[in-house]
C-alpha atoms as a PDB file:
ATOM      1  CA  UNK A   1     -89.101  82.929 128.139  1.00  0.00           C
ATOM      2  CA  UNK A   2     -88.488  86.656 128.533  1.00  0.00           C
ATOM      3  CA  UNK A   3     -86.280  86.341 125.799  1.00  0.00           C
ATOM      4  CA  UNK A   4     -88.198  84.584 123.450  1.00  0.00           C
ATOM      5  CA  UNK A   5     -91.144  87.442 124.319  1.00  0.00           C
ATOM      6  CA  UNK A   6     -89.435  90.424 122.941  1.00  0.00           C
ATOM      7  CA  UNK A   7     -89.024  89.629 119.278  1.00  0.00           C
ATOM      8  CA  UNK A   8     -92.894  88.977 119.195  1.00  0.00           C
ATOM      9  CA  UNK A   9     -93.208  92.320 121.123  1.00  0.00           C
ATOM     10  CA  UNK A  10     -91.156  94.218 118.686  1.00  0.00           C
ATOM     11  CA  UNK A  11     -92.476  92.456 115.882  1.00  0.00           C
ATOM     12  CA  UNK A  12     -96.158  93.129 116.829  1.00  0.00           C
ATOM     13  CA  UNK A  13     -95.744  96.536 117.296  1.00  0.00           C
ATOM     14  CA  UNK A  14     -94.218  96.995 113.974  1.00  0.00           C
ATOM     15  CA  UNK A  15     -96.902  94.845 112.156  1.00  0.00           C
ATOM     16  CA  UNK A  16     -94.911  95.737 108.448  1.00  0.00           C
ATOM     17  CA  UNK A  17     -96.248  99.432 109.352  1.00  0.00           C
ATOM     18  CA  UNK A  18     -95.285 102.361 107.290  1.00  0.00           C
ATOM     19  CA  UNK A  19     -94.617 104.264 110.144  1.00  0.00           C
ATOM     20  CA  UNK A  20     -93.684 107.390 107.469  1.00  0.00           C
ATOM     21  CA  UNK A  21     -97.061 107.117 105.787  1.00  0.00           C
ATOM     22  CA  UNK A  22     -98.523 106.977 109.063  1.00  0.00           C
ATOM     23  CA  UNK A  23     -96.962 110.222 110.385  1.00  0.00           C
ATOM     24  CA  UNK A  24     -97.999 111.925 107.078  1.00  0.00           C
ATOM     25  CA  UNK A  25    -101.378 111.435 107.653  1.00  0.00           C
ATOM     26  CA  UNK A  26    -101.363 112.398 111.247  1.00  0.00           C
ATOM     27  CA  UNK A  27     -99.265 115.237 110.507  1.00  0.00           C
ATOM     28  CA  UNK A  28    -101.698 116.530 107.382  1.00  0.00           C
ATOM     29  CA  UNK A  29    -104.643 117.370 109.063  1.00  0.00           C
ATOM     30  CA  UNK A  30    -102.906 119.225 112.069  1.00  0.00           C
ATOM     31  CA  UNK A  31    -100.879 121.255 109.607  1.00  0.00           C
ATOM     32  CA  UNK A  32    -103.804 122.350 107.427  1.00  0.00           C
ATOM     33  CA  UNK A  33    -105.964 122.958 110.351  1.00  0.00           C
ATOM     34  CA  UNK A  34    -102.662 125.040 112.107  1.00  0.00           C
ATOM     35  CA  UNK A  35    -102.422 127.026 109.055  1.00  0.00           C
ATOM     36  CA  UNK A  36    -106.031 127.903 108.825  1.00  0.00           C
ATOM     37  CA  UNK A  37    -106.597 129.066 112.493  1.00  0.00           C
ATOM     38  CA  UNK A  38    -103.663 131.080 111.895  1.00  0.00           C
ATOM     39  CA  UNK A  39    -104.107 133.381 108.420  1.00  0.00           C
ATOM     40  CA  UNK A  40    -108.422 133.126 109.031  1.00  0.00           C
ATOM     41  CA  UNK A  41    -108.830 133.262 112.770  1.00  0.00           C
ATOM     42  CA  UNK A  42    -105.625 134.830 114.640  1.00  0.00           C
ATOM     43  CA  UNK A  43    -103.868 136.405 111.749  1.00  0.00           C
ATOM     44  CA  UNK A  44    -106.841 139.725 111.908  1.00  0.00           C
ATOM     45  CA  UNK A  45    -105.296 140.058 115.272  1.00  0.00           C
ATOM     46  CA  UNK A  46    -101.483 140.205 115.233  1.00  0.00           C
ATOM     47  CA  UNK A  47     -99.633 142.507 116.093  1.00  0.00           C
ATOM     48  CA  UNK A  48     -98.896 145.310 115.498  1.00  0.00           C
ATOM     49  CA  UNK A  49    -102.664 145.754 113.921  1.00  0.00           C
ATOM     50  CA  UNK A  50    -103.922 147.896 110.881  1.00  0.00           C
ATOM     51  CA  UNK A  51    -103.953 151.515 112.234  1.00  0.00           C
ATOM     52  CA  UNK A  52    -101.597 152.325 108.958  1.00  0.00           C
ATOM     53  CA  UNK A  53    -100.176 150.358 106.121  1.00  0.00           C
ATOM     54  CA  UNK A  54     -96.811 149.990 107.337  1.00  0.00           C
ATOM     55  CA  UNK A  55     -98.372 148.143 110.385  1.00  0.00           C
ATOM     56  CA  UNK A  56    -100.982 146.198 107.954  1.00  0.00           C
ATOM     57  CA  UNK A  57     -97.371 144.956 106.157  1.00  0.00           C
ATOM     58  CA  UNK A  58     -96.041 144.017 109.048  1.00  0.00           C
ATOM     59  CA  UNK A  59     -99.206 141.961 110.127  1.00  0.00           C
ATOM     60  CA  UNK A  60     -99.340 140.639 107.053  1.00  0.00           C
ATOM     61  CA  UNK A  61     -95.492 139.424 107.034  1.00  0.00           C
ATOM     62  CA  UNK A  62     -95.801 137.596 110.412  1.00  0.00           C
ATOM     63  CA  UNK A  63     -99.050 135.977 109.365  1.00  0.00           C
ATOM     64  CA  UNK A  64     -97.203 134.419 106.424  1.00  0.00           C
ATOM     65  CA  UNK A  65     -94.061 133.580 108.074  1.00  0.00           C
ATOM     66  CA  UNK A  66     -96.594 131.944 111.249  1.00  0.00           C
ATOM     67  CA  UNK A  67     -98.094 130.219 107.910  1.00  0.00           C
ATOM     68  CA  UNK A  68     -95.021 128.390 106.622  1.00  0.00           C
ATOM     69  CA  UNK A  69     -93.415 127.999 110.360  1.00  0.00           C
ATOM     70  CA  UNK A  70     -96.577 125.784 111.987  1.00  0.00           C
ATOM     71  CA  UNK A  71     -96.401 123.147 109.435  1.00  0.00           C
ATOM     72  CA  UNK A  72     -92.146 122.455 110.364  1.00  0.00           C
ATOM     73  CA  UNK A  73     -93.315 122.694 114.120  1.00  0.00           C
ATOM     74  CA  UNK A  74     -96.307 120.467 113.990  1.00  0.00           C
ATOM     75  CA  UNK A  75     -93.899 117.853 112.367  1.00  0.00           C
ATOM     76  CA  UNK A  76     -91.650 118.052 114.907  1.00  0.00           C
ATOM     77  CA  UNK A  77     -94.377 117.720 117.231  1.00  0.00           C
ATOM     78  CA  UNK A  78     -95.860 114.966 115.529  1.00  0.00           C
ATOM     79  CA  UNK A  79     -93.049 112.753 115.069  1.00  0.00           C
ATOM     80  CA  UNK A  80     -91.721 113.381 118.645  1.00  0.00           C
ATOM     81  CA  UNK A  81     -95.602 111.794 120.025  1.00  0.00           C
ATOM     82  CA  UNK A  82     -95.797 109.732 117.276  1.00  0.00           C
ATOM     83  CA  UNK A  83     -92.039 108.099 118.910  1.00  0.00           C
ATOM     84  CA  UNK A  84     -93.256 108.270 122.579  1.00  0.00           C
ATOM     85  CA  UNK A  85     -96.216 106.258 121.534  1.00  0.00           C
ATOM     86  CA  UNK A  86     -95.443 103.841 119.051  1.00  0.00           C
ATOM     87  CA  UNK A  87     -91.546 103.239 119.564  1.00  0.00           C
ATOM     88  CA  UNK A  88     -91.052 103.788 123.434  1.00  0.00           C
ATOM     89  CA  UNK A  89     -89.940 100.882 125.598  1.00  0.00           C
ATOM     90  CA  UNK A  90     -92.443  98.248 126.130  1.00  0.00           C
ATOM     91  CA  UNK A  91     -92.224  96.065 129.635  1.00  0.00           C
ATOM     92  CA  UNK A  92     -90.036  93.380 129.357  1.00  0.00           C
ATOM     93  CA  UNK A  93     -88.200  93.891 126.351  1.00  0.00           C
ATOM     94  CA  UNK A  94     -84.755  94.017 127.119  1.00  0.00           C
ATOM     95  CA  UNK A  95     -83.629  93.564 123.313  1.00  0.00           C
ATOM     96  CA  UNK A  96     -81.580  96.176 121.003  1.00  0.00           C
ATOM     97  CA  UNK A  97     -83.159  98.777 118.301  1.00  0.00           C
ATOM     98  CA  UNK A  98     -83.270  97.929 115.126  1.00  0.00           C
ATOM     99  CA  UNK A  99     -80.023  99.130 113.199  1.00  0.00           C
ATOM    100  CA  UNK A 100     -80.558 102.510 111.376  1.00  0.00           C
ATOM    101  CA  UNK A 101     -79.291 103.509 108.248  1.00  0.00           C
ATOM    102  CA  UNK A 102     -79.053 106.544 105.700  1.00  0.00           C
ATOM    103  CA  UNK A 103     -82.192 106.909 103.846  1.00  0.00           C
ATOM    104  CA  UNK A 104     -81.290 108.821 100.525  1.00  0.00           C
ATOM    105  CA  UNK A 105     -85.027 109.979  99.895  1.00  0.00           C
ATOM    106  CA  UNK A 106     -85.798 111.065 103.348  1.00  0.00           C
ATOM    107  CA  UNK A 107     -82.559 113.231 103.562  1.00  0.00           C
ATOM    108  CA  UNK A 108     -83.139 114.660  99.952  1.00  0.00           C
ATOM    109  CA  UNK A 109     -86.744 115.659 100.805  1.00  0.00           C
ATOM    110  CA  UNK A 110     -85.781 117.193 104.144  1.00  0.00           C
ATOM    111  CA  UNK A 111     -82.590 119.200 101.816  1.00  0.00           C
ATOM    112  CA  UNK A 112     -85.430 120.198  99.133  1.00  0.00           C
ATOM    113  CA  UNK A 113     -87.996 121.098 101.763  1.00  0.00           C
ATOM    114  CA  UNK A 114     -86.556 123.146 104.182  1.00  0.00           C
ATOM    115  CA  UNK A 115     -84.622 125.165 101.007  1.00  0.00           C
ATOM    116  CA  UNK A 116     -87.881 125.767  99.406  1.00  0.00           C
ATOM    117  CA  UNK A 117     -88.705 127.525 102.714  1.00  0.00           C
ATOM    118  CA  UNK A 118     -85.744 129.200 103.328  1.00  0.00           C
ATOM    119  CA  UNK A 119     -86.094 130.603  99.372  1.00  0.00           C
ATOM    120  CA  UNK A 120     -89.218 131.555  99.731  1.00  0.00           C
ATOM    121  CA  UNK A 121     -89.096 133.555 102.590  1.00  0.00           C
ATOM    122  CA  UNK A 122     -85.776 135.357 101.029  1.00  0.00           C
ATOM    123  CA  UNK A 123     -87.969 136.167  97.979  1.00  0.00           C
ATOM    124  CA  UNK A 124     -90.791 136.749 100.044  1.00  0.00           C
ATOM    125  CA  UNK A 125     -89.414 139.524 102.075  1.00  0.00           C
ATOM    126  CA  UNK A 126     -87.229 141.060  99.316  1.00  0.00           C
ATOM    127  CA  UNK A 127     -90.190 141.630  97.525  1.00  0.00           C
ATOM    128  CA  UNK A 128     -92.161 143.159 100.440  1.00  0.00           C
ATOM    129  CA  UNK A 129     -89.170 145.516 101.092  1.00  0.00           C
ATOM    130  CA  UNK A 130     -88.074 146.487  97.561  1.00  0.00           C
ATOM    131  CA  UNK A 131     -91.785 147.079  96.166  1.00  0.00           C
ATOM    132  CA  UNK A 132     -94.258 147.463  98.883  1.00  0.00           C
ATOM    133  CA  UNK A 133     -91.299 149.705 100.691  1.00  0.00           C
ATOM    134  CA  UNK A 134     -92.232 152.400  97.803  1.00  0.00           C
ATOM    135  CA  UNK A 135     -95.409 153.113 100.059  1.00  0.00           C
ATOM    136  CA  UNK A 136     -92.514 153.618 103.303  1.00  0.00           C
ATOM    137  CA  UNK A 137     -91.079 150.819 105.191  1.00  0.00           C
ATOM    138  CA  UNK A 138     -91.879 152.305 108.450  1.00  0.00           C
ATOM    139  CA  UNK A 139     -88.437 152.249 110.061  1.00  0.00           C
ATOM    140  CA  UNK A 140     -85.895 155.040 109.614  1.00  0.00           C
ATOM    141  CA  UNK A 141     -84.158 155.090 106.603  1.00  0.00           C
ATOM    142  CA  UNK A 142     -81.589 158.023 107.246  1.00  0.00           C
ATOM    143  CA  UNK A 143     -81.385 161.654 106.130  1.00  0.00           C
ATOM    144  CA  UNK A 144     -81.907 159.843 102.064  1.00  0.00           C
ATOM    145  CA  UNK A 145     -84.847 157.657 102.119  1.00  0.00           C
ATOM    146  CA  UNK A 146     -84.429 154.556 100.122  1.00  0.00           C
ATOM    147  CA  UNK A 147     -88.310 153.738  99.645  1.00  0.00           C
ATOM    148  CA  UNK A 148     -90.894 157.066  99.932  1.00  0.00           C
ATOM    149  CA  UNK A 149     -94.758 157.312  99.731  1.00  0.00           C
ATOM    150  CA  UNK A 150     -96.127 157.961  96.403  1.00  0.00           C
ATOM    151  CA  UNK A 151     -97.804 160.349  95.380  1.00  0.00           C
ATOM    152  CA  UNK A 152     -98.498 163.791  97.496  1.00  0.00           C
ATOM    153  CA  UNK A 153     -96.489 165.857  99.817  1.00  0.00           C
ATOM    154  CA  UNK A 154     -96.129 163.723 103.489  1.00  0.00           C
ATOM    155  CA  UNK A 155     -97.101 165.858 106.590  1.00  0.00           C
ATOM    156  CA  UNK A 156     -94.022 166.112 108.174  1.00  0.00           C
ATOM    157  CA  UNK A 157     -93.500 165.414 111.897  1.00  0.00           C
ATOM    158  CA  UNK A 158     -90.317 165.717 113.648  1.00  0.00           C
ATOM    159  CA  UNK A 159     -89.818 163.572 116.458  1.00  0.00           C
ATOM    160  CA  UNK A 160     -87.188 165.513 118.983  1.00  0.00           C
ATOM    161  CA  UNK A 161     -86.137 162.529 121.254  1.00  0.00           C
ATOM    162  CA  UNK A 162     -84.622 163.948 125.042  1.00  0.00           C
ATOM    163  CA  UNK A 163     -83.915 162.473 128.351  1.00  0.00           C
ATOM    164  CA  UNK A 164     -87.071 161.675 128.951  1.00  0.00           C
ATOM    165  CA  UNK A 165     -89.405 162.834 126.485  1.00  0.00           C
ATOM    166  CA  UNK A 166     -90.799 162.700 123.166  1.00  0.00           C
ATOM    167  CA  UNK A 167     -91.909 166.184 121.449  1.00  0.00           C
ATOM    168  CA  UNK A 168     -93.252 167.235 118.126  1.00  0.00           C
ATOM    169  CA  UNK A 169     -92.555 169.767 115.501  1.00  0.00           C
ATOM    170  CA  UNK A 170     -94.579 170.508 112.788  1.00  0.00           C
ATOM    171  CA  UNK A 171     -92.714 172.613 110.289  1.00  0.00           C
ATOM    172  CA  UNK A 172     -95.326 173.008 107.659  1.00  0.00           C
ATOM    173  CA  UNK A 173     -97.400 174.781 110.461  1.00  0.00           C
ATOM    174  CA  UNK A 174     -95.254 177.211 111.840  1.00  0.00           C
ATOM    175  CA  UNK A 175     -92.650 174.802 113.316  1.00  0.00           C
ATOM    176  CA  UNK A 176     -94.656 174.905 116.700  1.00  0.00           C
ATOM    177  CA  UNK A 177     -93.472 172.156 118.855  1.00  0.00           C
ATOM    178  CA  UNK A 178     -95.477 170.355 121.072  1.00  0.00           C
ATOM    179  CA  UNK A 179     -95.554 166.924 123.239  1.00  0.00           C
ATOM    180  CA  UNK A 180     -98.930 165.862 121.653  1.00  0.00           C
ATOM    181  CA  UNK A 181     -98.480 163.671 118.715  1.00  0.00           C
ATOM    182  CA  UNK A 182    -101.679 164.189 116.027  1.00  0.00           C
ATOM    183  CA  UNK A 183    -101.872 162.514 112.625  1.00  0.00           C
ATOM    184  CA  UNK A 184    -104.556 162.398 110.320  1.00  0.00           C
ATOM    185  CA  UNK A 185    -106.194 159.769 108.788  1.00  0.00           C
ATOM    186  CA  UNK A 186    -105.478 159.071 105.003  1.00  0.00           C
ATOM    187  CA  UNK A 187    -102.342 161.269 104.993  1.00  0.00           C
ATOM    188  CA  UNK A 188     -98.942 160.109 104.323  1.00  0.00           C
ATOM    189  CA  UNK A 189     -96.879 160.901 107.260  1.00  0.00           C
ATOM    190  CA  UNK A 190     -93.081 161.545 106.923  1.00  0.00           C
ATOM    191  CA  UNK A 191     -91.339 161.235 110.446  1.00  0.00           C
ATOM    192  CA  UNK A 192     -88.104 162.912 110.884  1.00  0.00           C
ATOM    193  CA  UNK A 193     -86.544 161.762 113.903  1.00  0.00           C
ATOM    194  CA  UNK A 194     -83.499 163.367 115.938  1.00  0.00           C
ATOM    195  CA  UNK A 195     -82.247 163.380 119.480  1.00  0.00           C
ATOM    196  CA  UNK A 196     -80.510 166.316 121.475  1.00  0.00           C
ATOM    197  CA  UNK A 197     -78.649 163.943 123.789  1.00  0.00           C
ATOM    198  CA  UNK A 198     -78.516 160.209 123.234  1.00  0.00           C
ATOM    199  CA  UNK A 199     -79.569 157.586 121.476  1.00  0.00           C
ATOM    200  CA  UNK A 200     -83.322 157.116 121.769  1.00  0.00           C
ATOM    201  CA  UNK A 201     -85.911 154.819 119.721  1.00  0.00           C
ATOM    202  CA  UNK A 202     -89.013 156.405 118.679  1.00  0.00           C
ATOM    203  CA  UNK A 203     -91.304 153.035 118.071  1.00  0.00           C
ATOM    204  CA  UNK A 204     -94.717 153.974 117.249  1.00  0.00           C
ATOM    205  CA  UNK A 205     -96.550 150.878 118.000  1.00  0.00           C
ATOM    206  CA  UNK A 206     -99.743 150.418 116.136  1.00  0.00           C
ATOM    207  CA  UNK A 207     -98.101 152.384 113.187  1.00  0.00           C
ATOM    208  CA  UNK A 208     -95.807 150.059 112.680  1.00  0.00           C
ATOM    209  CA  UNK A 209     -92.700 152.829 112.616  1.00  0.00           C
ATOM    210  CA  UNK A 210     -89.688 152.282 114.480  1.00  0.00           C
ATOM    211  CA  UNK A 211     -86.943 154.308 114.073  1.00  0.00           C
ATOM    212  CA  UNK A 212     -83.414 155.349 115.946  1.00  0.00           C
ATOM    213  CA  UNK A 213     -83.189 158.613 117.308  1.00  0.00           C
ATOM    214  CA  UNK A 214     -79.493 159.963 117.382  1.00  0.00           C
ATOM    215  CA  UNK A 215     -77.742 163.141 117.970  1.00  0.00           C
ATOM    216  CA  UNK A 216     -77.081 164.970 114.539  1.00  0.00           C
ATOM    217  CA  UNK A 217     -79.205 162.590 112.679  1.00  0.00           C
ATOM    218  CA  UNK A 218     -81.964 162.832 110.232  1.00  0.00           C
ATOM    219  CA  UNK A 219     -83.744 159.667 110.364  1.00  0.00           C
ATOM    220  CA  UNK A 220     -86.565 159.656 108.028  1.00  0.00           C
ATOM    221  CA  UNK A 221     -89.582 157.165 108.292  1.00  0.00           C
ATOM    222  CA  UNK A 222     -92.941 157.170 106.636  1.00  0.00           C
ATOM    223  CA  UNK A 223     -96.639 155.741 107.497  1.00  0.00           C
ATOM    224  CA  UNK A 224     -99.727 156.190 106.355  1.00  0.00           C
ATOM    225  CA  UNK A 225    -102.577 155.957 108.556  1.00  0.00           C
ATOM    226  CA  UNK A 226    -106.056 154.101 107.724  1.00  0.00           C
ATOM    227  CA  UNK A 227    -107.472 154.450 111.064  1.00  0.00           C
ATOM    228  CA  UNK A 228    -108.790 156.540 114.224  1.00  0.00           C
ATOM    229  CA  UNK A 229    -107.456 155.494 117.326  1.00  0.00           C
ATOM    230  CA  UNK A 230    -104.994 155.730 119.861  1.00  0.00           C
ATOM    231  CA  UNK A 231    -100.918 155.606 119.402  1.00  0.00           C
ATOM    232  CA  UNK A 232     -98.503 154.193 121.941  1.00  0.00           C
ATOM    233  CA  UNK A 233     -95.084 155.774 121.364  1.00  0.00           C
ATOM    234  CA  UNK A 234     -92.145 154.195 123.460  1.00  0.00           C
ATOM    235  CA  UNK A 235     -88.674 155.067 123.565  1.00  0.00           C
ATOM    236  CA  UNK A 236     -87.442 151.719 122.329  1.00  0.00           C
ATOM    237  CA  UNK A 237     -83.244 151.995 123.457  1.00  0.00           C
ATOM    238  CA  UNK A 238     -82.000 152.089 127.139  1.00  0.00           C
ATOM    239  CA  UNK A 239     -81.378 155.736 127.364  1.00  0.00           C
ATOM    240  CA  UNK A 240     -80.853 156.895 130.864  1.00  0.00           C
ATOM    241  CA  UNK A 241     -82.434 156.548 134.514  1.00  0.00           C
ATOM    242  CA  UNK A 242     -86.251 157.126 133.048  1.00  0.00           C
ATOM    243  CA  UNK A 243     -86.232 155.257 130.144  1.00  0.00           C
ATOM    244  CA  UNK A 244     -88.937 153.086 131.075  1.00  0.00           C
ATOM    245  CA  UNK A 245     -90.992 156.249 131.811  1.00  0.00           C
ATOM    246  CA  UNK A 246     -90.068 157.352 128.895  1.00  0.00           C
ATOM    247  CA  UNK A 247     -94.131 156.745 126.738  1.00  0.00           C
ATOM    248  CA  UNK A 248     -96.545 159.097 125.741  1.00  0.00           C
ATOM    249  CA  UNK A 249     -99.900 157.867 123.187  1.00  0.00           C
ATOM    250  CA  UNK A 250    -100.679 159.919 120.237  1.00  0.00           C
ATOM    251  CA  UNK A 251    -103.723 159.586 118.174  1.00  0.00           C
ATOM    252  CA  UNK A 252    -105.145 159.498 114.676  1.00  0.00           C
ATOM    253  CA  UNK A 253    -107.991 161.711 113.742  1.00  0.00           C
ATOM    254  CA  UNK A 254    -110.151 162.789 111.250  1.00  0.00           C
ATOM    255  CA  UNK A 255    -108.494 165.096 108.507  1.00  0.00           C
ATOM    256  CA  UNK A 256    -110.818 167.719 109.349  1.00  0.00           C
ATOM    257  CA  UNK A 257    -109.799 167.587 113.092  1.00  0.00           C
ATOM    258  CA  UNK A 258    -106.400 167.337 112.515  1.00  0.00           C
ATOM    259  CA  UNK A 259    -106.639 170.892 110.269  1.00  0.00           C
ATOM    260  CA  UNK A 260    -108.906 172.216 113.224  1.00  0.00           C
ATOM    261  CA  UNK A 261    -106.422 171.211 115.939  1.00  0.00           C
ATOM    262  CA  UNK A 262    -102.972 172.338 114.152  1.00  0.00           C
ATOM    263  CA  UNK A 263    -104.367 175.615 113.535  1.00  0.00           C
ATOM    264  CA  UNK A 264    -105.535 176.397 117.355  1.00  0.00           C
ATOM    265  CA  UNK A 265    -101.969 175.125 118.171  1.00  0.00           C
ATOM    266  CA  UNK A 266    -100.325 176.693 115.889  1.00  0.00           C
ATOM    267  CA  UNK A 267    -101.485 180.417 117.208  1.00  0.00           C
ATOM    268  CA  UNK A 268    -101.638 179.430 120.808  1.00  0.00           C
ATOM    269  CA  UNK A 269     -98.500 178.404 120.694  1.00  0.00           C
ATOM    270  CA  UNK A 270     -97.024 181.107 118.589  1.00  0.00           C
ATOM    271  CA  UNK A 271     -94.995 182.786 121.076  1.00  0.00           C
ATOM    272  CA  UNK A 272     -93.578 180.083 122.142  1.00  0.00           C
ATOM    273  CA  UNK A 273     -92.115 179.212 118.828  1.00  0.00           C
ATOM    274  CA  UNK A 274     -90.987 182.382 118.143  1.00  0.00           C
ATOM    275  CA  UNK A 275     -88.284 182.037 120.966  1.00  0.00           C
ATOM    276  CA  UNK A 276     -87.422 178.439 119.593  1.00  0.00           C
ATOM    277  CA  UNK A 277     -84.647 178.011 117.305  1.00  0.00           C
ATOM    278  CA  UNK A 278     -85.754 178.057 113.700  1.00  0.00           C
ATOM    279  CA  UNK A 279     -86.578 174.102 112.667  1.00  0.00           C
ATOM    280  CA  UNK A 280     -83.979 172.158 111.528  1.00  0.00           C
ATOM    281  CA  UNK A 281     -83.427 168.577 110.596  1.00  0.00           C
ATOM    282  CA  UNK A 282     -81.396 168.395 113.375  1.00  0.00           C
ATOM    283  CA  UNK A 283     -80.225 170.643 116.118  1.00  0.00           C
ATOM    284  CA  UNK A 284     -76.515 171.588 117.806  1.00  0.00           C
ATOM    285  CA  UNK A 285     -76.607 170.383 121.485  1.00  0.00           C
ATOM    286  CA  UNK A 286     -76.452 174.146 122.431  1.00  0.00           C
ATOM    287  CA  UNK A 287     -79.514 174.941 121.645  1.00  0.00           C
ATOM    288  CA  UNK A 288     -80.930 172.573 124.211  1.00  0.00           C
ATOM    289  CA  UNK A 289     -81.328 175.156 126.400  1.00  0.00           C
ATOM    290  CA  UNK A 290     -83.127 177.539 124.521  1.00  0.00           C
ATOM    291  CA  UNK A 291     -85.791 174.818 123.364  1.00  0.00           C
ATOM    292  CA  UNK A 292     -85.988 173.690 127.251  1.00  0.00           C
ATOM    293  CA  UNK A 293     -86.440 177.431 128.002  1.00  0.00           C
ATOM    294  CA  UNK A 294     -89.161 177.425 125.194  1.00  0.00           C
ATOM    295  CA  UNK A 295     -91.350 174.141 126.499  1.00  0.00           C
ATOM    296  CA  UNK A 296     -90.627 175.529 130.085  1.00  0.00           C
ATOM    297  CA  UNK A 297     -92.791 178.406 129.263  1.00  0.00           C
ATOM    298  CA  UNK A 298     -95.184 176.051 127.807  1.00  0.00           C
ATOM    299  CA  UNK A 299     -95.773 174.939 131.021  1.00  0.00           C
ATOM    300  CA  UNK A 300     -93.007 171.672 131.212  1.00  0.00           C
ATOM    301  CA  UNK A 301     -90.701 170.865 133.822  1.00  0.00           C
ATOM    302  CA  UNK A 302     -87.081 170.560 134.117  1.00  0.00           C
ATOM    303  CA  UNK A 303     -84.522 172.179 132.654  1.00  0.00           C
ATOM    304  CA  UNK A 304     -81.786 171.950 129.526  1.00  0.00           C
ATOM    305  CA  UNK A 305     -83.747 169.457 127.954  1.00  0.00           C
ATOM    306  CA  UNK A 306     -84.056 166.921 130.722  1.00  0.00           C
ATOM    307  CA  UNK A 307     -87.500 166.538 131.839  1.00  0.00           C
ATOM    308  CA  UNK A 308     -89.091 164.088 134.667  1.00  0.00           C
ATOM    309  CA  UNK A 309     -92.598 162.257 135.196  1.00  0.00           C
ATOM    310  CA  UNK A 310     -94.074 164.680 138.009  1.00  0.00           C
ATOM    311  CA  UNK A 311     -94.447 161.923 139.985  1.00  0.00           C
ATOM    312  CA  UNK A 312     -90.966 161.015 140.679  1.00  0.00           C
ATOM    313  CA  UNK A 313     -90.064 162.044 143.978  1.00  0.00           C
ATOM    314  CA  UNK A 314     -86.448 162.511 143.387  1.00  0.00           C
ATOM    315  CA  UNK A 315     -84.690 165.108 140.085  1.00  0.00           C
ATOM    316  CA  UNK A 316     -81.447 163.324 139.355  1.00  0.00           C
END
C-alpha cells in the first residue's frame, strides 16, 4: 500500500504545475519591491554619504550595483524556499526523483542573463571612471593625475602622513602646517598626499577620498565638497604600534570661514613655518626632525616625527 501511495503523492504535488512560471511570479514582486526599497528608501543613506561629489559617486555606484545584485539574490532565495516547500520529502514516500535533464532554454537564459549583468556593470563603471573621473576620482592618482577637476585652481592640501599622525600643509597660504584639516564648501580640493616614514592611508571618509601615503610619493587626489559637516580621516594601512589611534575629524565650512580661519593660522603660525623646511611635494626623511622640531614648538609631543595619543601610558 505504501508503495502504491507515493506515485499519487508525487503526482498530486506536481498537479502538471509550471513550477518555472510559478517561481517567476513569486520572484517578480520581491525583486521589484527589493529594488525599490533600495534606490528610493536606503540608497539616500549609503555610505559613504554626499558631503562631496566624489562621495555622492560613490553612493551612487553602490546604489546601482545593490540595484542589479537584489534581483540575482532574491532568485536564489526564491527558488531555494520555493524547493523546501514544494519539492521536499513528503512522509511516506520512499520513491526516486524524477530524472533531470539539460534544458537548452533555461541554460541559454541563465548564459544571456548573467552576461548582460556582468556587461553592464563593465560599461557601467568604465563610464563612471573615464567621464565622471574628469570632476576627480577621489583616490590617489600619483604625482600625474589621470582625471582633474574642471575648471578653477583646486585648494591644495598636503596630507603629511607619520607614525601616528595626520598633518596639513597649505602651500597657497604660506605653507603653514597644521593637524587641523579645513575645507571649504564649493571648492575643488586637490590632496597631495606623502609620508615621512611608512606606508600610511589617508581615507577621508565622508569625502569619499582614499589615497596611499608613501615615502617619496606624490599622490594626488581631488574632491569637491557640497556640504558643512564633520570629516573622519583614518589612516587606512597597518602602519606601526598606533595605527588604530591613528584618526583625527576635519570639517567643511563655509567659504567665508575657511578664508577667515587660514588667515588667523596662517600669521599665528608664522614662526613656526619659517623654521619648517620650504614645502615640497615630498620631503627627504632627514628633514623629519626639523618638521618634528617645528610642530614641537607648536605645542605637539614626541619627537623625529613620531608622535603618541597623550593618553598612552607607555612611549615606545
Amino acid at each position: 500500500m505504501a508503495a502504491s501511495a507515493a506515485p499519487s503523492v508525487r503526482s498530486a504535488d506536481s498537479g502538471g504545475r509550471n513550477h518555472g512560471l510559478w517561481i517567476f511570479l513569486i520572484w517578480l514582486p520581491i525583486a521589484l519591491a527589493a529594488d525599490l526599497l533600495i534606490y528610493f528608501v536606503w540608497g539616500p543613506h549609503l555610505p559613504p554619504g554626499t558631503m562631496s561629489n566624489t562621495a555622492q559617486s560613490q553612493q551612487f555606484d553602490i546604489k546601482v550595483m545593490a540595484v542589479m545584485a537584489a534581483p540575482v539574490m532574491a532568485g536564489v532565495l526564491v527558488y531555494f524556499g520555493y524547493a523546501l516547500v514544494v519539492w521536499r520529502q513528503r512522509d511516506g514516500d520512499d520513491s526516486d526523483g524524477p530524472a533531470i535533464h539539460g534544458h537548452a532554454g533555461i541554460q541559454a537564459a541563465w548564459i544571456t542573463v548573467t552576461s548582460v549583468i556582468v556587461l553592464s556593470l563593465a560599461v557601467f563603471g568604465t563610464y563612471e571612471l573615464a567621464w565622471k573621473g574628469m570632476d576627480g576620482a577621489g583616490a590617489g592618482q600619483g604625482p600625474s593625475p589621470i582625471w582633474k577637476p574642471a575648471g578653477g585652481t583646486p585648494l591644495q592640501v598636503q596630507v603629511i602622513g607619520q607614525q601616528w599622525r595626520f598633518t596639513y600643509r597649505y602651500p597657497q597660504f604660506g605653507g603653514f602646517e597644521t593637524t587641523d584639516l579645513v575645507l571649504p564648501v564649493g571648492q575643488a580640493v586637490q590632496f597631495n598626499v606623502t609620508s615621512l616614514d611608512v606606508i600610511h592611508d589617508f581615507w577621508a571618509y565622508q569625502l569619499g577620498v582614499k589615497a596611499d601615503a608613501n615615502p617619496g610619493v606624490n599622490n594626488v587626489a581631488y574632491t569637491t565638497p557640497t556640504h558643512t559637516g564633520v570629516v573622519t580621516v583614518r589612516c587606512d594601512e597597518l602602519c606601526g604600534l598606533w595605527h588604530g589611534a591613528m584618526f583625527n575629524y576635519g570639517k567643511v565650512v563655509t567659504m567665508a570661514q575657511f578664508q577667515a580661519w587660514a588667515n588667523k593660522t596662517e600669521t599665528q603660525l608664522a614662526s613656526i613655518t619659517a623654521i619648517l623646511p620650504p614645502y615640497s611635494t615630498v620631503y627627504d626623511p632627514t628633514v623629519v626632525p626639523q618638521m618634528s622640531k617645528a610642530m614641537q614648538k607648536g605645542g605637539l609631543t614626541g619627537g623625529n616625527g613620531y608622535y603618541y595619543p597623550p593618553n598612552d601610558p607607555v612611549q615606545p
